[in-house]
C-alpha atoms as a PDB file:
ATOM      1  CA  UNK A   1      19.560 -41.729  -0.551  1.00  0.00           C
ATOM      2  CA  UNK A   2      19.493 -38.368  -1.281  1.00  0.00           C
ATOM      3  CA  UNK A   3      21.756 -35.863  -3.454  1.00  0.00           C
ATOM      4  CA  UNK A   4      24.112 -33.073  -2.145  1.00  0.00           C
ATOM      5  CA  UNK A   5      22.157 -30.561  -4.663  1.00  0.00           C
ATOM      6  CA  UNK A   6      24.557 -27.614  -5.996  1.00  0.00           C
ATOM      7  CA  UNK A   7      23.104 -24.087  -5.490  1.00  0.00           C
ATOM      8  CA  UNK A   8      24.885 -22.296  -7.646  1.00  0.00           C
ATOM      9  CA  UNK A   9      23.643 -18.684  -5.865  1.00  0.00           C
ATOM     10  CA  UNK A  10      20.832 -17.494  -3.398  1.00  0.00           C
ATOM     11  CA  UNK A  11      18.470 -14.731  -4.765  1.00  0.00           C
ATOM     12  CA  UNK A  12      15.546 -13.072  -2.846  1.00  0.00           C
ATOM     13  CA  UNK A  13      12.679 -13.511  -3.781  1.00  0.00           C
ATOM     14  CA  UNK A  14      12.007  -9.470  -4.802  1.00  0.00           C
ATOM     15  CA  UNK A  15      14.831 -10.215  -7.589  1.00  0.00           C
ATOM     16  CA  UNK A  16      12.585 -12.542  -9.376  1.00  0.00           C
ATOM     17  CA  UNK A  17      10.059 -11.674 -12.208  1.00  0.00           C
ATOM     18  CA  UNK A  18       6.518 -12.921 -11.591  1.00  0.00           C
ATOM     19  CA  UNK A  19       4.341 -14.359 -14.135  1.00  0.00           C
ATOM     20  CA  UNK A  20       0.808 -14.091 -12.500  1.00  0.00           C
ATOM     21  CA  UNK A  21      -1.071 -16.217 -15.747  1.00  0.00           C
ATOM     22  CA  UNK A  22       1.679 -18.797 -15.415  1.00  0.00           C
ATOM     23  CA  UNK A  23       2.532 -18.331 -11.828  1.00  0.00           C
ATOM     24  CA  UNK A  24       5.767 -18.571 -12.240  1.00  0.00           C
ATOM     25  CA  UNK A  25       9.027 -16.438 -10.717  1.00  0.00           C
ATOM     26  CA  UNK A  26      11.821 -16.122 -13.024  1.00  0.00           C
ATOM     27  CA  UNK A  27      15.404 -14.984 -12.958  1.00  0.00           C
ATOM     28  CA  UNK A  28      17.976 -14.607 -15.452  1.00  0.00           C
ATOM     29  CA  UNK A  29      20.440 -17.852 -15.375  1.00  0.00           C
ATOM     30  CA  UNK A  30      23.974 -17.090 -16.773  1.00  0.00           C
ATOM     31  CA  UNK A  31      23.235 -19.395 -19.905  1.00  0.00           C
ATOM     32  CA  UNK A  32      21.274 -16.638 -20.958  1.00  0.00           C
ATOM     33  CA  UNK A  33      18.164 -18.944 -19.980  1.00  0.00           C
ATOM     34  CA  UNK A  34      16.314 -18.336 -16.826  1.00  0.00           C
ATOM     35  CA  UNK A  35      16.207 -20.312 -13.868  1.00  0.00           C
ATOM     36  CA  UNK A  36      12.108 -20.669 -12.723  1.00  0.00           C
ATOM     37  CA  UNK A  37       9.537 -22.068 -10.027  1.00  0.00           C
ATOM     38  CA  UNK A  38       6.461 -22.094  -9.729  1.00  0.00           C
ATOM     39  CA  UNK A  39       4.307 -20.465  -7.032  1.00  0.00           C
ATOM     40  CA  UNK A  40       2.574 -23.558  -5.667  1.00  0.00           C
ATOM     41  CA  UNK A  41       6.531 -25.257  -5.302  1.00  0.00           C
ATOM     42  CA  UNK A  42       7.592 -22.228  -2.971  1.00  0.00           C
ATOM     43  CA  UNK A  43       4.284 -23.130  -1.041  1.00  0.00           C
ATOM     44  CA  UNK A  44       4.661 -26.694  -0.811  1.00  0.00           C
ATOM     45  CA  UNK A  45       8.041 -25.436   0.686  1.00  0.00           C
ATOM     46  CA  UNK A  46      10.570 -25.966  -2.271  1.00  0.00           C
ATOM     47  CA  UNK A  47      12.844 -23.801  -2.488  1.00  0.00           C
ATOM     48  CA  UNK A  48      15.488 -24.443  -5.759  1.00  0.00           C
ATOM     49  CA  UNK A  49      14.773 -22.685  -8.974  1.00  0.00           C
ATOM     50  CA  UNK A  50      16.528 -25.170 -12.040  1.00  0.00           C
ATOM     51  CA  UNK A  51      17.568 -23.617 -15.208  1.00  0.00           C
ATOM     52  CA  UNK A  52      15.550 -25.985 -18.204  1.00  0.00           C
ATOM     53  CA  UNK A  53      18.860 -25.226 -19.927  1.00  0.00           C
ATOM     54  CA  UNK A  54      22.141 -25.900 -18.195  1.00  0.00           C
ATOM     55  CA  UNK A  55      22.478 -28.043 -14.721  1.00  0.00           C
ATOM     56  CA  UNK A  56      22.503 -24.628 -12.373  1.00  0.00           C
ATOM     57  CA  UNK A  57      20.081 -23.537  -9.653  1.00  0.00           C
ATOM     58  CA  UNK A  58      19.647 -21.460  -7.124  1.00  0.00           C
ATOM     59  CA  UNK A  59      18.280 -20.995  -3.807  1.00  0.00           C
ATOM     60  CA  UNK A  60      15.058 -18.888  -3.234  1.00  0.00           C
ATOM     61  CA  UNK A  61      15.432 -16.622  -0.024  1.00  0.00           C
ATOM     62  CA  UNK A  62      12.278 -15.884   1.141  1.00  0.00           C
ATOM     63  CA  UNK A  63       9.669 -15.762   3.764  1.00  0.00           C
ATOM     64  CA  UNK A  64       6.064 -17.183   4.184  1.00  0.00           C
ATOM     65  CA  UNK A  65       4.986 -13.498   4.618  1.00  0.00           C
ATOM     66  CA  UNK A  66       6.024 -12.662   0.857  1.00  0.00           C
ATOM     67  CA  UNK A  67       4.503 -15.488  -0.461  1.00  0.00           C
ATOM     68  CA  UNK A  68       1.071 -13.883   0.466  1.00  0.00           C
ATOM     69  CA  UNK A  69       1.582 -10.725  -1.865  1.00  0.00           C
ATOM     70  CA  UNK A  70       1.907 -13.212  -4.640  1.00  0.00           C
ATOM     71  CA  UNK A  71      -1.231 -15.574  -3.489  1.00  0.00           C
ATOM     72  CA  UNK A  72      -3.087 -12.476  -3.284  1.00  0.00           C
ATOM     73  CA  UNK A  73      -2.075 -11.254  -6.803  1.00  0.00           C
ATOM     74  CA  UNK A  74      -3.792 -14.512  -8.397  1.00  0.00           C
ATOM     75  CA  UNK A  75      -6.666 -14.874  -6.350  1.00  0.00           C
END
């Protein structure tokens, strides 16, 4: 069985802050915490940032092709 997830809002991907030590995008959550996921998740395919604070999240919008800006960043 799996849950109906609730996206609370989609963001691109160039709206996120990225954390190149902790690979990590982030993006301020209403809470005044910040939703986040990591680098690896949005190449394993996930897409859902989660807020470690409050129960919202919100859909990534992005493409494979910037993902690769990012990969190259780190490597």
């Amino acid at each position: 069985m799996s849950e109906e997830l609730t996206i609370y809002d989609q963001i691109e991907i160039e709206d996120f802050t990225f954390d190149e030590a902790q690979q990590l995008f982030t993006y301020p959550c209403p809470c005044g915490d910040r939703f986040q996921i990591g680098l690896g998740d949005l190449r394993d395919g996930e897409d859902v940032a989660v807020c470690p604070s409050c129960s919202l999240m919100v859909q990534v919008i992005f493409d494979e092709d910037d993902l690769q800006q990012f990969i190259d960043m780190i490597e």
